[in-house]
PDB file of N, CA and C in Angstrom:
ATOM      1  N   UNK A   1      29.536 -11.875  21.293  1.00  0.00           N
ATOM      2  CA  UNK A   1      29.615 -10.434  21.418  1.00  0.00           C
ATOM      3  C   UNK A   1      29.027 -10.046  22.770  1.00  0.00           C
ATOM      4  N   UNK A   2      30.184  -9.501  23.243  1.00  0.00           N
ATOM      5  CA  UNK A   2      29.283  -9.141  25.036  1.00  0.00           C
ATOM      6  C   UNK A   2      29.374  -7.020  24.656  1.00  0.00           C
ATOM      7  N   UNK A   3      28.270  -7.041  24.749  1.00  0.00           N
ATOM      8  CA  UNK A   3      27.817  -5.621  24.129  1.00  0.00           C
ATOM      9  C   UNK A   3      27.570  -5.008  25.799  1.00  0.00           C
ATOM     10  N   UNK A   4      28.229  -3.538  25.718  1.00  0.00           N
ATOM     11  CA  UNK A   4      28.061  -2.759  26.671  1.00  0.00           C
ATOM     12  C   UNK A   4      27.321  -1.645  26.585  1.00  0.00           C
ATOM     13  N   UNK A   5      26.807  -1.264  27.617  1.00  0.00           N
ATOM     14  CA  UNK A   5      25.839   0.081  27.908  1.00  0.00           C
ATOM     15  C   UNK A   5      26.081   1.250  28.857  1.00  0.00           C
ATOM     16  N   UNK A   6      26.475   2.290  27.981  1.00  0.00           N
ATOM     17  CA  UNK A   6      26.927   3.581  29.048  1.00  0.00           C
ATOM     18  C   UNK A   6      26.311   4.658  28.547  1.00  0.00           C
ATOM     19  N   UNK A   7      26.033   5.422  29.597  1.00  0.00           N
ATOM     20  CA  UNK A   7      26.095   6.894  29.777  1.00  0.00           C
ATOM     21  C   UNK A   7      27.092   7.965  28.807  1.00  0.00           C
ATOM     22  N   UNK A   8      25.640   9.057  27.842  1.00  0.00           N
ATOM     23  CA  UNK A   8      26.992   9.933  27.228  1.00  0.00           C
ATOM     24  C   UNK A   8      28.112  10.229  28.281  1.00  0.00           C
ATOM     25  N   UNK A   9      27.517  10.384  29.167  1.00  0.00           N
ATOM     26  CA  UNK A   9      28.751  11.150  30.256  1.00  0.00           C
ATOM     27  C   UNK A   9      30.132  10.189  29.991  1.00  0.00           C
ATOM     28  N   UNK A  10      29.488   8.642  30.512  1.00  0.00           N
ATOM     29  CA  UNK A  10      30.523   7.773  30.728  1.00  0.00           C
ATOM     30  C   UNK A  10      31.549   7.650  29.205  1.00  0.00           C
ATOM     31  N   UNK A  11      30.750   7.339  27.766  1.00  0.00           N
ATOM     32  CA  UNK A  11      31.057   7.197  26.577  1.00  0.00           C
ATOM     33  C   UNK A  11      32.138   8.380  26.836  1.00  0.00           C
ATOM     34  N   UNK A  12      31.706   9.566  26.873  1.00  0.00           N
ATOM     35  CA  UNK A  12      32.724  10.825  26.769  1.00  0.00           C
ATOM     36  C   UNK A  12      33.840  10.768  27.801  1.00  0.00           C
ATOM     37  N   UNK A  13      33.655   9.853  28.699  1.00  0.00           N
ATOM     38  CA  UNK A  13      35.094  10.285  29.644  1.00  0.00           C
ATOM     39  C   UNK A  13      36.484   8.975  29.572  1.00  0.00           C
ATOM     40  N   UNK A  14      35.636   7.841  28.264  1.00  0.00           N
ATOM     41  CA  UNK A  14      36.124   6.507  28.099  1.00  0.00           C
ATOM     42  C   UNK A  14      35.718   6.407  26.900  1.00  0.00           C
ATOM     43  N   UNK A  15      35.614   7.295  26.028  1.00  0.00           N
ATOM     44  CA  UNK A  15      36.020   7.033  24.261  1.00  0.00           C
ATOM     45  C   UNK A  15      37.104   6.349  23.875  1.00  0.00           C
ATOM     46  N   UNK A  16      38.223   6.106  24.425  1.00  0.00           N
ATOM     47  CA  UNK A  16      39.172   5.760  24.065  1.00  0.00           C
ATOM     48  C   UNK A  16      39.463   4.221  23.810  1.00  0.00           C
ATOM     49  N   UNK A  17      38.341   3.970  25.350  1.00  0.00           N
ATOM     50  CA  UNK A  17      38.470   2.608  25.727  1.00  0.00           C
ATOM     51  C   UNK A  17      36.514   1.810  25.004  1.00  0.00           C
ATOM     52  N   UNK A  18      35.978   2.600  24.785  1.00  0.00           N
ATOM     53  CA  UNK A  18      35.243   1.961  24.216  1.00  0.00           C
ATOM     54  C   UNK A  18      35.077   1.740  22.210  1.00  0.00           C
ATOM     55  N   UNK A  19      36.355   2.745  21.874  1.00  0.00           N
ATOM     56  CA  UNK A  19      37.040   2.381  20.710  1.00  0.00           C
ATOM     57  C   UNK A  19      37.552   0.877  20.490  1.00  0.00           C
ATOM     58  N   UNK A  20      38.095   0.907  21.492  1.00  0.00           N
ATOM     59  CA  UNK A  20      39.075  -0.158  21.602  1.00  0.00           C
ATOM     60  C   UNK A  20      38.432  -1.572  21.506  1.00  0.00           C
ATOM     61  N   UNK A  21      37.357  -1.452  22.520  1.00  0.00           N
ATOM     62  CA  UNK A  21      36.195  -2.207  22.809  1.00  0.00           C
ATOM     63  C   UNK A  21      36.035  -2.676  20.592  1.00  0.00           C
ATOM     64  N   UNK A  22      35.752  -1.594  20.650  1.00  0.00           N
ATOM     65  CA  UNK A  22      34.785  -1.994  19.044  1.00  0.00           C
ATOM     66  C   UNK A  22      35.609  -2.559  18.421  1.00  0.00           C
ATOM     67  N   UNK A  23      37.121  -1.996  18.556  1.00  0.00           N
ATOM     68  CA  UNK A  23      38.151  -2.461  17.757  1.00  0.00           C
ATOM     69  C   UNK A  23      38.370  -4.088  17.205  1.00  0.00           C
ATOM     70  N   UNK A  24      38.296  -4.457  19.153  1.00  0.00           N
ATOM     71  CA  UNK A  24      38.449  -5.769  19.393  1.00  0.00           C
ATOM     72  C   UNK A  24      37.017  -6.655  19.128  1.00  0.00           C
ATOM     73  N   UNK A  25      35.408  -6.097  18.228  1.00  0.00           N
ATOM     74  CA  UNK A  25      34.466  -6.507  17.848  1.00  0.00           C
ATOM     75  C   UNK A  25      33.356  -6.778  19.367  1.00  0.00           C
ATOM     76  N   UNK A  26      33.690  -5.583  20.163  1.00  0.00           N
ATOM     77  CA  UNK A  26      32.499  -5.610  21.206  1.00  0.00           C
ATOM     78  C   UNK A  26      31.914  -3.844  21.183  1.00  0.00           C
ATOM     79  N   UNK A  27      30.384  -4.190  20.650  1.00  0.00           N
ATOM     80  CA  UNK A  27      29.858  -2.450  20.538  1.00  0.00           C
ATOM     81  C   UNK A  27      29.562  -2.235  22.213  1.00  0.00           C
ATOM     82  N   UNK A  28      29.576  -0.899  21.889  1.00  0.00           N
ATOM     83  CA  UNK A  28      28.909   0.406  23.013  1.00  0.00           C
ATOM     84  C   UNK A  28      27.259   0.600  22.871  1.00  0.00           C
ATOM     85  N   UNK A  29      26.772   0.518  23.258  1.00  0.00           N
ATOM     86  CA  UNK A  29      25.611   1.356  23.149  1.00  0.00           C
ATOM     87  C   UNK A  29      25.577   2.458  24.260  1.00  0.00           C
ATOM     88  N   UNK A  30      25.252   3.619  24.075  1.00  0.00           N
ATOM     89  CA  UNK A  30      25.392   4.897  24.830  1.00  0.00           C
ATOM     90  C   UNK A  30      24.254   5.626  24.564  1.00  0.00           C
ATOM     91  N   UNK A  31      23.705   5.677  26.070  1.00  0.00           N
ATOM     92  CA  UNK A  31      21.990   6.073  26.137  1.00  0.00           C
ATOM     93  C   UNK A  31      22.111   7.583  26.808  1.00  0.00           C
ATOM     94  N   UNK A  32      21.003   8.176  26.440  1.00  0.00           N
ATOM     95  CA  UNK A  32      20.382   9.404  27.426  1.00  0.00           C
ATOM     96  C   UNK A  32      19.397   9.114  28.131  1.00  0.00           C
ATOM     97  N   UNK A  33      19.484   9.600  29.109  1.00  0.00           N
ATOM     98  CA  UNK A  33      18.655   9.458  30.234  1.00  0.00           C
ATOM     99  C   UNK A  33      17.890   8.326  29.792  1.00  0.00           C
ATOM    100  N   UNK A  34      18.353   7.344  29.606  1.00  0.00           N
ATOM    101  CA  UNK A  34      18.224   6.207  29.913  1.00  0.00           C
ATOM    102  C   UNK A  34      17.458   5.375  28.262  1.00  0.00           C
ATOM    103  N   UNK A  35      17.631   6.275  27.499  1.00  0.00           N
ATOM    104  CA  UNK A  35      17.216   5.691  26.206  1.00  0.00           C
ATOM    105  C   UNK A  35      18.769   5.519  25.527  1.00  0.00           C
ATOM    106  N   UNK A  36      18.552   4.196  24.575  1.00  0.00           N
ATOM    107  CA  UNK A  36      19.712   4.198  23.458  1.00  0.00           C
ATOM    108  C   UNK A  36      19.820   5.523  22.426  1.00  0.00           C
ATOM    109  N   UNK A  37      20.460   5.959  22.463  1.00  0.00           N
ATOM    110  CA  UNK A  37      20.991   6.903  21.187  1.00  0.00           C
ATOM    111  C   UNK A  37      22.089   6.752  19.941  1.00  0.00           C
ATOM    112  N   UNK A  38      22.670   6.022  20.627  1.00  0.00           N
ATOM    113  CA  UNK A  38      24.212   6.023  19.517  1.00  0.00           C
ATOM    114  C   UNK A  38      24.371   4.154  19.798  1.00  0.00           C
ATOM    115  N   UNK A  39      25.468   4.067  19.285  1.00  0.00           N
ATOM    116  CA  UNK A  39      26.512   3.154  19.176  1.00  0.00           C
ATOM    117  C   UNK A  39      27.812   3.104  18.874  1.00  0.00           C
ATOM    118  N   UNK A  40      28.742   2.819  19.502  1.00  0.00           N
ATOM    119  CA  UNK A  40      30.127   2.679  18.824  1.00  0.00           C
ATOM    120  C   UNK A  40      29.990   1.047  18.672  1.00  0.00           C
ATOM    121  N   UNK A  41      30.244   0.998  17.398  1.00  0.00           N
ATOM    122  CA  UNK A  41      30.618  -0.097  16.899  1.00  0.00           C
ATOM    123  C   UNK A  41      31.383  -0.975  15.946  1.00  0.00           C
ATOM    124  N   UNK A  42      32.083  -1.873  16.037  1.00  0.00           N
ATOM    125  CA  UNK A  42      33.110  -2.343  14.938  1.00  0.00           C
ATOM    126  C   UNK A  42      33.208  -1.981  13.598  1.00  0.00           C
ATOM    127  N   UNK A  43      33.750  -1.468  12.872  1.00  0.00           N
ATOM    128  CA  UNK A  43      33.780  -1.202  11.589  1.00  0.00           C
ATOM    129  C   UNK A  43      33.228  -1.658  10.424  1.00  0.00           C
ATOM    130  N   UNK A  44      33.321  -3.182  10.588  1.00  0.00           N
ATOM    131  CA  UNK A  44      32.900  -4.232   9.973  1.00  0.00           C
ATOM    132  C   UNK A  44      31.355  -4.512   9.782  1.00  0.00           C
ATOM    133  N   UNK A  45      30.925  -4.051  11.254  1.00  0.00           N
ATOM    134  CA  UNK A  45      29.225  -4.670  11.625  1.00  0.00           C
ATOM    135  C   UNK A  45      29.034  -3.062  10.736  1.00  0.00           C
ATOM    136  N   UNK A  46      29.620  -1.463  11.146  1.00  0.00           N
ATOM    137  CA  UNK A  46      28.687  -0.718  10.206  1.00  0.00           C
ATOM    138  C   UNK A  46      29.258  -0.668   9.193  1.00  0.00           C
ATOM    139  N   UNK A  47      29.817  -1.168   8.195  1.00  0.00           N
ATOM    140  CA  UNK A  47      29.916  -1.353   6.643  1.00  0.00           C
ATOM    141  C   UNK A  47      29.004  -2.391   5.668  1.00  0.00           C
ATOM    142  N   UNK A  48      28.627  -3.408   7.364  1.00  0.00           N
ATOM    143  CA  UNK A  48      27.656  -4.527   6.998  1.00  0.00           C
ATOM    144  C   UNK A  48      26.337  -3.987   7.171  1.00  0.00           C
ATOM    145  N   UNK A  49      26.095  -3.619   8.224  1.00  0.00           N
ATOM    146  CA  UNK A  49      24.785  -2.466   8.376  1.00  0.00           C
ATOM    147  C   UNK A  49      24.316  -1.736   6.791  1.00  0.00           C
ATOM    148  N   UNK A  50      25.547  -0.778   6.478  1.00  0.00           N
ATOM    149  CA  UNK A  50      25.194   0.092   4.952  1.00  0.00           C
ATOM    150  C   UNK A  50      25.324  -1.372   4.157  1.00  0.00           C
ATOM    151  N   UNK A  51      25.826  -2.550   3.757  1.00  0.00           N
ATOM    152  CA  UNK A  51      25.926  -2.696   2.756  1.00  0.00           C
ATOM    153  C   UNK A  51      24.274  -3.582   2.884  1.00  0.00           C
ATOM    154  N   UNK A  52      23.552  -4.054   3.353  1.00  0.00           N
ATOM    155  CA  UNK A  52      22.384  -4.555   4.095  1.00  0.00           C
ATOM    156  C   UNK A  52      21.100  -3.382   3.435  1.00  0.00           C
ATOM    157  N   UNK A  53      21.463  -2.313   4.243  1.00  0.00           N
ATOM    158  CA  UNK A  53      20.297  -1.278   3.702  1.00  0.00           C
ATOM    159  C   UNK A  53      20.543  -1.313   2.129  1.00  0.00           C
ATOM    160  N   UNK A  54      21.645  -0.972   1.441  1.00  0.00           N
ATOM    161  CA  UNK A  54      21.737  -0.621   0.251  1.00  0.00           C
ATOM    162  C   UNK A  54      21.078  -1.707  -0.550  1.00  0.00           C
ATOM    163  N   UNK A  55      21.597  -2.718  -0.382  1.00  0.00           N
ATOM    164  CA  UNK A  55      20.703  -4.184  -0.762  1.00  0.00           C
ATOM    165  C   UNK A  55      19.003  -4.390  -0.644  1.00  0.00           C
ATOM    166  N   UNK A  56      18.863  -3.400   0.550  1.00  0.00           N
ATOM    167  CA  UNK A  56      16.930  -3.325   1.034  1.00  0.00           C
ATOM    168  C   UNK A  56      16.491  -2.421   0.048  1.00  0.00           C
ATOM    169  N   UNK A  57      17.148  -1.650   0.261  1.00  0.00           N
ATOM    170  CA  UNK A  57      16.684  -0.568  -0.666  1.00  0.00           C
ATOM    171  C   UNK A  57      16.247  -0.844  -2.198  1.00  0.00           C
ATOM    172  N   UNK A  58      17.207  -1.609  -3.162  1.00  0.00           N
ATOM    173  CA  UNK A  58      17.908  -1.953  -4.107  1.00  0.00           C
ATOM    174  C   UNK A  58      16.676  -2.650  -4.462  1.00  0.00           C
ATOM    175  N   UNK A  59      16.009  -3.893  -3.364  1.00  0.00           N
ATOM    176  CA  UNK A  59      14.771  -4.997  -3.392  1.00  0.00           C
ATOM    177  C   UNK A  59      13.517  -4.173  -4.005  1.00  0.00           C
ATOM    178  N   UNK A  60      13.701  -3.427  -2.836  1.00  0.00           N
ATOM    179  CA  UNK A  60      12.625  -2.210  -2.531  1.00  0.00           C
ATOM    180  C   UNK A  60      12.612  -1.719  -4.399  1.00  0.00           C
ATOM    181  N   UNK A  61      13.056  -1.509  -4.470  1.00  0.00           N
ATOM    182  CA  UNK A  61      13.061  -0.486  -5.830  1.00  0.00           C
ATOM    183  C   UNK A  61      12.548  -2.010  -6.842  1.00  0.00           C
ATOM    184  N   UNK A  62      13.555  -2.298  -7.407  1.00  0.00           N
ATOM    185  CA  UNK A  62      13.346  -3.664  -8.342  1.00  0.00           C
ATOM    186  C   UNK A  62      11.660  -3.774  -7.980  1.00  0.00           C
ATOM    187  N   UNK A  63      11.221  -4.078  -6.510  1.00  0.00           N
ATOM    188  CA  UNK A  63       9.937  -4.538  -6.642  1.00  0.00           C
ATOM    189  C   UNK A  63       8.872  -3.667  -7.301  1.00  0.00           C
ATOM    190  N   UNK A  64       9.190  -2.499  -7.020  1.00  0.00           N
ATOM    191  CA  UNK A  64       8.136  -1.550  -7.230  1.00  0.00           C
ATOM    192  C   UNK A  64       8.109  -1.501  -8.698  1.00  0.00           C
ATOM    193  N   UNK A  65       9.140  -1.471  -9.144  1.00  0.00           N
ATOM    194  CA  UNK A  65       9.510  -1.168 -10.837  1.00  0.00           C
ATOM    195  C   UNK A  65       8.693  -2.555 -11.360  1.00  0.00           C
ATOM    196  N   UNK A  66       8.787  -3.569 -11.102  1.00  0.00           N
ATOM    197  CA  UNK A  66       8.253  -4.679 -11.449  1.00  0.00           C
ATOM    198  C   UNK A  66       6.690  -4.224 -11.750  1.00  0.00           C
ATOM    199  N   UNK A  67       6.298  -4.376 -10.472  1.00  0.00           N
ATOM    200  CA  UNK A  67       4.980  -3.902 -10.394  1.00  0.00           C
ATOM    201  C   UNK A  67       4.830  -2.482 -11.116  1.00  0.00           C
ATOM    202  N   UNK A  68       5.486  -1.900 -11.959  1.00  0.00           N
ATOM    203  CA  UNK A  68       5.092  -0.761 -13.012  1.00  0.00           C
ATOM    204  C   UNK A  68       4.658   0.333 -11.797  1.00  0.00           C
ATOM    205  N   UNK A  69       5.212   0.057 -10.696  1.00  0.00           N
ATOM    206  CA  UNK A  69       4.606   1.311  -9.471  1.00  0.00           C
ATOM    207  C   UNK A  69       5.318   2.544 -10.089  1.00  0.00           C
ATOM    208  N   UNK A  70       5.012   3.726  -9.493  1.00  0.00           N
ATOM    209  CA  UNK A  70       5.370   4.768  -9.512  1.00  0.00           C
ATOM    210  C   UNK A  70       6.649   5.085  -8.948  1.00  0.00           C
ATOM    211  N   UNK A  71       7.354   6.203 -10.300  1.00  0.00           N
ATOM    212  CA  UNK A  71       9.009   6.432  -9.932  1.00  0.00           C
ATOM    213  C   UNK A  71       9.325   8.018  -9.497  1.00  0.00           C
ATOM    214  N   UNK A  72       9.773   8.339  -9.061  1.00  0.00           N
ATOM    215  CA  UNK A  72      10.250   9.664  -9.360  1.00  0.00           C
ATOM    216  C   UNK A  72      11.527  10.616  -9.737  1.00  0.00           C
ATOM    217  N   UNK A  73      12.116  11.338 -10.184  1.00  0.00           N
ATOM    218  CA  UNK A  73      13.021  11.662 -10.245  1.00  0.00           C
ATOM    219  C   UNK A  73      13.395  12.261  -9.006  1.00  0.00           C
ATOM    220  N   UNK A  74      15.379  12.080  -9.310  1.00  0.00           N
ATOM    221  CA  UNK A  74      16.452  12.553  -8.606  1.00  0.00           C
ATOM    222  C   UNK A  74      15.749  14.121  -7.722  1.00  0.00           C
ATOM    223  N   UNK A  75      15.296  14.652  -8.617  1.00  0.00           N
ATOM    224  CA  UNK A  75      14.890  16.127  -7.921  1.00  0.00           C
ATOM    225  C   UNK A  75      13.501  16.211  -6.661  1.00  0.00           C
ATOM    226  N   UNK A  76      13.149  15.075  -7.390  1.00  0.00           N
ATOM    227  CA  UNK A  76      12.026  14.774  -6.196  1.00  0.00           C
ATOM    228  C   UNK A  76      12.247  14.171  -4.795  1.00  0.00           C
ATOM    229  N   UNK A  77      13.114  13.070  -4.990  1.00  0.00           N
ATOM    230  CA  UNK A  77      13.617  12.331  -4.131  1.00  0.00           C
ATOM    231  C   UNK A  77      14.155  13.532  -3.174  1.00  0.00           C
ATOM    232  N   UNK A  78      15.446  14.270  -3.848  1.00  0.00           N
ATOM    233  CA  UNK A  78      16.051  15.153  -2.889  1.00  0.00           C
ATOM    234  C   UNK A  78      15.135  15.743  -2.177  1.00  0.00           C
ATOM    235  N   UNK A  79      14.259  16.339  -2.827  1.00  0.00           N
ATOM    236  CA  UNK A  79      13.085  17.321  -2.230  1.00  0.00           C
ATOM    237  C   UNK A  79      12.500  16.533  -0.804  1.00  0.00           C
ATOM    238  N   UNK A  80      12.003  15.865  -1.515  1.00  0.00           N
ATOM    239  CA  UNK A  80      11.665  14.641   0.124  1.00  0.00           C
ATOM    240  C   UNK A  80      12.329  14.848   1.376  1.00  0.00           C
ATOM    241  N   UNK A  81      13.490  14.220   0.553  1.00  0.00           N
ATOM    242  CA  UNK A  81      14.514  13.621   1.946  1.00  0.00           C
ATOM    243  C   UNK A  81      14.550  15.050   2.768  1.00  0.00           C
ATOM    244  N   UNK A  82      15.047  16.303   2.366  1.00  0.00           N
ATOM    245  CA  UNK A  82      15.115  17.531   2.806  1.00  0.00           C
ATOM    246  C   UNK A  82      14.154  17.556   3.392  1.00  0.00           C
ATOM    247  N   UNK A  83      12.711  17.798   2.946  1.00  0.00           N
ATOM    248  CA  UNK A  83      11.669  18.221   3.676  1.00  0.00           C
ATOM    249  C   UNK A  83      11.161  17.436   5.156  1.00  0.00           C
ATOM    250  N   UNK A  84      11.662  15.850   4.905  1.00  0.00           N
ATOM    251  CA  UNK A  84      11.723  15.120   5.823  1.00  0.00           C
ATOM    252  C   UNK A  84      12.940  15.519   7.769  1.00  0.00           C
ATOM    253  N   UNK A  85      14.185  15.985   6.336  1.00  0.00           N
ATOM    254  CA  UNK A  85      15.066  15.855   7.690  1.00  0.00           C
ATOM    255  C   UNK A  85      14.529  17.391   8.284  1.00  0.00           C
ATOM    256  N   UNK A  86      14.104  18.382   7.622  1.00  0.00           N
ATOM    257  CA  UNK A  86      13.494  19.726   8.083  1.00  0.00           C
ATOM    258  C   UNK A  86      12.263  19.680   8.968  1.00  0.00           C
ATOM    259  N   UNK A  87      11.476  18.812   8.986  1.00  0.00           N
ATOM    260  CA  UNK A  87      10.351  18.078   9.984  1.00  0.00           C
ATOM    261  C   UNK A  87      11.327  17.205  11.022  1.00  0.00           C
ATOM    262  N   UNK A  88      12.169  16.573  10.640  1.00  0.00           N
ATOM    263  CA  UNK A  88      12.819  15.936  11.964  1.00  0.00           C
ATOM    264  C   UNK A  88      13.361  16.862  12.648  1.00  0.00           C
ATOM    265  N   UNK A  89      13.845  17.698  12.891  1.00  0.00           N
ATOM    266  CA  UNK A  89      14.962  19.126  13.248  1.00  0.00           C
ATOM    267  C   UNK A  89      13.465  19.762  13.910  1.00  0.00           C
ATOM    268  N   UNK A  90      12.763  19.714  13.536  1.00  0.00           N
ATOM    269  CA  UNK A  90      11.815  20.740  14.052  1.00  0.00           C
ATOM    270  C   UNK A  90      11.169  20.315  15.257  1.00  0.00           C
TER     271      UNK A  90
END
């Protein structure tokens, strides 16, 4: 995998061709001012990416339950995640 690095500017004026790129299983990485932000990448690597977390996650849980740790409900969870992405935004 020979992985490339561009500029939103550049990403935005060569989307087409760094589609293509992914198509053919080589990602983008596309930085701001000089940090990574994004990725375009093959389809495959992010379906493998989610199916990876879902599996971490999945560990994650089983373990805790094992250990009789503490659960919470659906309504809590949501509550979280919200209050979380409302601190990230801010």
């Amino acid at each position: 995998m020979n992985e490339s690095t561009v500029t939103v500017r550049e990403a935005r004026a060569h989307l087409a061709d760094h589609i293509n790129r992914a198509e053919q299983g080589t990602p983008t990485v596309i930085t701001r001012n000089g940090v990574p932000v994004a990725a375009v990448v093959p389809i495959a690597d992010f379906y493998a990416l989610e199916e990876a977390a879902d599996v971490l996650l999945a560990r994650e849980a089983e373990a805790v339950l094992a250990e009789d740790g503490p659960t919470v409900t659906m309504a809590e969870l949501l509550a979280d995640l919200f209050t979380e992405r409302a601190e990230d935004a801010a």
